[in-house]
C-alpha atoms as a PDB file:
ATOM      1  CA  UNK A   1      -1.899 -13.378   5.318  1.00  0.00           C
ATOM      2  CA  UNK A   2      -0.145 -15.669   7.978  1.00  0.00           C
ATOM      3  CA  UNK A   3      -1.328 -18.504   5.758  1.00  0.00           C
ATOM      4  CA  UNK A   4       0.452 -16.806   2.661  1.00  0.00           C
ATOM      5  CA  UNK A   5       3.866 -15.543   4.872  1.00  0.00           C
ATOM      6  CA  UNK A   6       3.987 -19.514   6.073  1.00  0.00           C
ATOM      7  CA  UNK A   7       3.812 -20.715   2.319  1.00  0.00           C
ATOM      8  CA  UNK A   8       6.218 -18.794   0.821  1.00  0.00           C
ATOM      9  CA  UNK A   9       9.328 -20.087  -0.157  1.00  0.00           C
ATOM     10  CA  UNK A  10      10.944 -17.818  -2.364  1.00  0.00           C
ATOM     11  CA  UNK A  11      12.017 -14.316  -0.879  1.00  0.00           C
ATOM     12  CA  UNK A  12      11.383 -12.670  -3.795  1.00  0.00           C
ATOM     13  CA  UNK A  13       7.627 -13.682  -3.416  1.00  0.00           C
ATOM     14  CA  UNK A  14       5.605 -10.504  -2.081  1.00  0.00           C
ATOM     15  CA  UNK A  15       2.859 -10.903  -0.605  1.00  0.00           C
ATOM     16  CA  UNK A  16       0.088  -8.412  -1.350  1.00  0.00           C
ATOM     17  CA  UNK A  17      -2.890  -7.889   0.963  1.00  0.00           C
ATOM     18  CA  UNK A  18      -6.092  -6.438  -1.182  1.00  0.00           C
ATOM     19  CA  UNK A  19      -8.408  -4.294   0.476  1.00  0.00           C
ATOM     20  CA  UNK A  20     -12.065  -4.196  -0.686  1.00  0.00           C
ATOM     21  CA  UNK A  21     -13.334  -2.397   2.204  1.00  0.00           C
ATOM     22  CA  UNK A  22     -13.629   1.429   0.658  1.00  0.00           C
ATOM     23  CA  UNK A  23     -16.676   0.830  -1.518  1.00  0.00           C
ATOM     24  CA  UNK A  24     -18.225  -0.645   1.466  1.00  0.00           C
ATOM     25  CA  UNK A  25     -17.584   0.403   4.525  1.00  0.00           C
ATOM     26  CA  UNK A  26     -15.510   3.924   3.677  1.00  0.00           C
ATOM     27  CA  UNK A  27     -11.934   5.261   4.347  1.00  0.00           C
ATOM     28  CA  UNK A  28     -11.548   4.629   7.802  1.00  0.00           C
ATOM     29  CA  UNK A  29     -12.123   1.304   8.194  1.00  0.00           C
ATOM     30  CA  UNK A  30     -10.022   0.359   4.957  1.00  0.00           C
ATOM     31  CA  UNK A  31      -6.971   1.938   6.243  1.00  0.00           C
ATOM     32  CA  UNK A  32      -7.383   0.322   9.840  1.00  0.00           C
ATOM     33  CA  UNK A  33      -7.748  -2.821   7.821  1.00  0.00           C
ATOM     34  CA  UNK A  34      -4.566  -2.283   5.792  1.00  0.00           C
ATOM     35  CA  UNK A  35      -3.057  -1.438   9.126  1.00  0.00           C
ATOM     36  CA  UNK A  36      -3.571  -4.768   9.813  1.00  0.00           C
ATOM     37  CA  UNK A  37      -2.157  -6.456   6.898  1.00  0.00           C
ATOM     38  CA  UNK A  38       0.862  -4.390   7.541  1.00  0.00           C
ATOM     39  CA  UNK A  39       1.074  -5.875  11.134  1.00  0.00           C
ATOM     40  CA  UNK A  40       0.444  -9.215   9.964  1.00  0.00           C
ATOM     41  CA  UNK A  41       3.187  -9.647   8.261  1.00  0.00           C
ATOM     42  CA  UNK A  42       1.635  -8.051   4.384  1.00  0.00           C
ATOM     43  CA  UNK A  43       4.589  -6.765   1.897  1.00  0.00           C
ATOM     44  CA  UNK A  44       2.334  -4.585   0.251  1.00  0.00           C
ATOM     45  CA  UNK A  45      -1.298  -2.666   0.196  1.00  0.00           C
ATOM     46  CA  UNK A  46      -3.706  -2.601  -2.582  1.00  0.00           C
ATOM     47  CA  UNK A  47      -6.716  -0.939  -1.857  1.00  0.00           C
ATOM     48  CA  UNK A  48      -9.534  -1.314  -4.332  1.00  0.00           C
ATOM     49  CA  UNK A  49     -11.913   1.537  -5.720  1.00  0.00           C
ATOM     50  CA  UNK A  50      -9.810   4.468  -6.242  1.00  0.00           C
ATOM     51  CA  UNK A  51     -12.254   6.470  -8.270  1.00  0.00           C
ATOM     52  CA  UNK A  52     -10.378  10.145  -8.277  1.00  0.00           C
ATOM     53  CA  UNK A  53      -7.008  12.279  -7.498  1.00  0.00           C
ATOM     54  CA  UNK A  54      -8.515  12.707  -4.253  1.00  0.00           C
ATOM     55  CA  UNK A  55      -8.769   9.030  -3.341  1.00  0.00           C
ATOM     56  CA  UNK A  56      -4.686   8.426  -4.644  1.00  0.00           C
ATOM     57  CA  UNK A  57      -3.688  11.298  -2.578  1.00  0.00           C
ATOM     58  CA  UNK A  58      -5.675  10.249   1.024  1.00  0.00           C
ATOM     59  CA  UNK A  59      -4.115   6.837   0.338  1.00  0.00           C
ATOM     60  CA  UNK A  60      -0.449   7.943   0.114  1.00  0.00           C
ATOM     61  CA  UNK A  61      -1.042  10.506   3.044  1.00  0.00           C
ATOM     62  CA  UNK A  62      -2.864   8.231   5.433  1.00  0.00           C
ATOM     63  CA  UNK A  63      -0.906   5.163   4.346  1.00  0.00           C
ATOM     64  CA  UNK A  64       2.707   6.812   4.041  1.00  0.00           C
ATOM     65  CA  UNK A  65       5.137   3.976   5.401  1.00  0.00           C
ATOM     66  CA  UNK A  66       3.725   1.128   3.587  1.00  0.00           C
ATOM     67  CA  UNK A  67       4.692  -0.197   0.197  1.00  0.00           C
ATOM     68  CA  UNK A  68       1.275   0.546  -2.082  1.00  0.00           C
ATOM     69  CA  UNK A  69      -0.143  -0.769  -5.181  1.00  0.00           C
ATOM     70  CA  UNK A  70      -2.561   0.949  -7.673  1.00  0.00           C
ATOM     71  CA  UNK A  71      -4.669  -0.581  -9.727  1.00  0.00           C
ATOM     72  CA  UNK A  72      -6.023   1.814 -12.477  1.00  0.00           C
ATOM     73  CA  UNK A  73      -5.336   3.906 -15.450  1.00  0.00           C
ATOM     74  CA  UNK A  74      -6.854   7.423 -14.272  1.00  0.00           C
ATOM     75  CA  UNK A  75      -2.959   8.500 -13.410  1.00  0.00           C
ATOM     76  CA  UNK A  76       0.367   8.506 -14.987  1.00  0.00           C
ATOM     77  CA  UNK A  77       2.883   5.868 -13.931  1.00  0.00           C
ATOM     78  CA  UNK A  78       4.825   9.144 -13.011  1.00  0.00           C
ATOM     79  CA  UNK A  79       1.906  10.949 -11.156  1.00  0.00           C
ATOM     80  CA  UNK A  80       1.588   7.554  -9.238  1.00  0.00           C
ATOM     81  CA  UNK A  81       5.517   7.046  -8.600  1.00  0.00           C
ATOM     82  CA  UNK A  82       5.619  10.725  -7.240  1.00  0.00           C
ATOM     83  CA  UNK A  83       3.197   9.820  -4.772  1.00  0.00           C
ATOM     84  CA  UNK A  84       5.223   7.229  -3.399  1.00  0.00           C
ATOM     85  CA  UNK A  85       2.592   3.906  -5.010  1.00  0.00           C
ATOM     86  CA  UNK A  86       5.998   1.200  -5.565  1.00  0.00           C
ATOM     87  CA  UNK A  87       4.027  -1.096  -7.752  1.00  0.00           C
ATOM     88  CA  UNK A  88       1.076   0.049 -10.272  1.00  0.00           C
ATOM     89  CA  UNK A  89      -0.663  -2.396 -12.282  1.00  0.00           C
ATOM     90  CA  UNK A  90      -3.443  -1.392 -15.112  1.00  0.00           C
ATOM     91  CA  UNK A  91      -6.119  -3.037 -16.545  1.00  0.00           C
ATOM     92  CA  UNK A  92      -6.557  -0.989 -19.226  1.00  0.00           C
ATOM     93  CA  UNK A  93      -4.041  -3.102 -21.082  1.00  0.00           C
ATOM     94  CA  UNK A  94      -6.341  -6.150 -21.279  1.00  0.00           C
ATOM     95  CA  UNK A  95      -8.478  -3.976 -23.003  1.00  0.00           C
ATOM     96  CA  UNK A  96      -6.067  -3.498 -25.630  1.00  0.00           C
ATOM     97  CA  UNK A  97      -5.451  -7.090 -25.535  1.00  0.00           C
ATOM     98  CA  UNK A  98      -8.632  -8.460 -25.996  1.00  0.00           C
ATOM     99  CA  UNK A  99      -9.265  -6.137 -29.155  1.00  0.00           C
ATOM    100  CA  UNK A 100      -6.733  -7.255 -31.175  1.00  0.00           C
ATOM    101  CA  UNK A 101      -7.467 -10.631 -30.074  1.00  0.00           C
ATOM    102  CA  UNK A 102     -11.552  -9.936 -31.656  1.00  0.00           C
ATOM    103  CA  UNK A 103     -10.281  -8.265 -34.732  1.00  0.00           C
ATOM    104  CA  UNK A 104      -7.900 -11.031 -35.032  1.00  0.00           C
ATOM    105  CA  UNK A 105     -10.576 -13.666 -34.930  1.00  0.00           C
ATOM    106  CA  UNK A 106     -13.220 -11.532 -37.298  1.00  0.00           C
ATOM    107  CA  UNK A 107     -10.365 -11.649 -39.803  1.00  0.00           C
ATOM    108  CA  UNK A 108      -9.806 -15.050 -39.445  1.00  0.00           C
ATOM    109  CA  UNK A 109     -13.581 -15.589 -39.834  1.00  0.00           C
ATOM    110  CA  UNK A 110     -13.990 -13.510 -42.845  1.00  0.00           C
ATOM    111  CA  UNK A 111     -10.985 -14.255 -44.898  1.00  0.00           C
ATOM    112  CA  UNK A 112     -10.044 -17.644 -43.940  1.00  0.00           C
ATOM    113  CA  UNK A 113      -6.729 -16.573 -42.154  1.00  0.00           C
ATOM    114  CA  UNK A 114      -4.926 -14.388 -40.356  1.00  0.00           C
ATOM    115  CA  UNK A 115      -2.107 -12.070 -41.566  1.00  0.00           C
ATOM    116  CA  UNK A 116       0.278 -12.322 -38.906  1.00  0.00           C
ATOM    117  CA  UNK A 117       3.383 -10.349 -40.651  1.00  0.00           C
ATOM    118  CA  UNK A 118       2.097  -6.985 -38.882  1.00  0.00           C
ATOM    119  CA  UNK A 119       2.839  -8.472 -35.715  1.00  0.00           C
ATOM    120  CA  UNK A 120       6.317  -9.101 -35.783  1.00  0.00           C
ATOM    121  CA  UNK A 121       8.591 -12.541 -36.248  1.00  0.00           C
ATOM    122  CA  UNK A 122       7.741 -15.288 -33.947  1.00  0.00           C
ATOM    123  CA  UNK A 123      11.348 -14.511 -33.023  1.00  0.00           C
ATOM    124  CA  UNK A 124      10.534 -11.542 -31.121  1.00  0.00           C
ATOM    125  CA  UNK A 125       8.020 -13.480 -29.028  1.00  0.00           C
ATOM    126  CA  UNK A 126      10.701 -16.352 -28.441  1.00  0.00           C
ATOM    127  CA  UNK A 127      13.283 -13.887 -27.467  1.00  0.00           C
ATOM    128  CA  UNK A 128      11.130 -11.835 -24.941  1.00  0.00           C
ATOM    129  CA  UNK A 129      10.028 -15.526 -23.438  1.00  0.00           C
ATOM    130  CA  UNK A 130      13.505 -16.373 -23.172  1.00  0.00           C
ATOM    131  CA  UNK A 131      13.882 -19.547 -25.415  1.00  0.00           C
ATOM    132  CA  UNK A 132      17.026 -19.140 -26.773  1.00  0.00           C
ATOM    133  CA  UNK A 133      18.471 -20.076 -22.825  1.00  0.00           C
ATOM    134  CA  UNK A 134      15.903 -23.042 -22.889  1.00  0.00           C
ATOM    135  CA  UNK A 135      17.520 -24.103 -26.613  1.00  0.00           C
ATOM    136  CA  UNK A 136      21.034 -23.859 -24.606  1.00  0.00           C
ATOM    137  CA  UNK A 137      19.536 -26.235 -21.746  1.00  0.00           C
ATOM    138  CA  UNK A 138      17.866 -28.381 -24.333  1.00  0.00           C
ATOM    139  CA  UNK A 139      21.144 -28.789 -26.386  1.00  0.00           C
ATOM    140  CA  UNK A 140      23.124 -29.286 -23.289  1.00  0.00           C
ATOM    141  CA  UNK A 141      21.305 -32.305 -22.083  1.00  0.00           C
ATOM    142  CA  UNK A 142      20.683 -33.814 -25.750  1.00  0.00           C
ATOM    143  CA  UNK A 143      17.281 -32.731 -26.002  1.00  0.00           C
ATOM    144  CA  UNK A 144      16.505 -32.657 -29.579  1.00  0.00           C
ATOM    145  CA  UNK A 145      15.420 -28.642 -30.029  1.00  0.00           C
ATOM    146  CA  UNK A 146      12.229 -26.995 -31.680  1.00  0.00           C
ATOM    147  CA  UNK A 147      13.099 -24.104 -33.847  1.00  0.00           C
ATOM    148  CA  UNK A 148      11.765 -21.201 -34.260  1.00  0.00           C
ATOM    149  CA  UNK A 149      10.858 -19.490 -37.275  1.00  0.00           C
END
């Protein structure tokens, strides 16, 4: 954690200490340890293995003044806000990711191609990324610009 606190250079950078302890060595011992990532100098907790509504709740109660992070999809974002959690992340998502990426490819290897008009403009990608300011940069220093269509 020091290691992490001494490299940062951006103050927006959190640092967030993971805790694998709870499958391992139990409750007690993973909040002394987050304890100590709080001392150290740790932005945030994420503990590992929470398996059930019990588990969120003795992590909020026995862990109240730190910033917490759950990992999971067993809980609502608004179940986990409610409980205090300031960041949740869920993995679920890659999931849902790495379907459409299969079926994608199973098309492409039965029919030759891929028919990518049900899944937007390439627009909609290049204006969530952001490239329209890059195309401003680009055009301001007499970069020749890549469309997109």
């Amino acid at each position: 954690i020091h290691a992490a606190l001494d490299a940062r250079n951006d103050p927006e950078f959190v640092v967030i200490a993971r805790c694998d302890a709870y499958a391992v060595t139990g409750w007690e011992d993973t909040v002394r340890r987050c304890r100590e990532y709080i001392d150290a100098g740790a932005d945030m907790v994420f503990v590992d293995g929470i398996k059930s509504a019990e588990d969120l709740q003795a992590y909020a109660k026995d862990l109240p003044d730190f910033p917490r992070m759950y990992n999971g999809d067993l809980f609502s974002t608004q179940e986990v806000a409610e409980l205090g959690y300031k960041l949740m992340i869920c993995g679920g998502t890659i999931w849902l990711i790495y379907q459409q990426l299969k079926a994608s490819y199973e098309e492409l290897k039965t029919q030759g191609k891929v028919d990518t008009s049900r899944y937007g403009t390439r627009w909609e990608v290049a204006e969530l990324l952001g490239l329209q300011d890059v195309y401003e940069l680009e055009s301001k220093y007499g970069v020749s610009q890549a469309t997109v269509s």
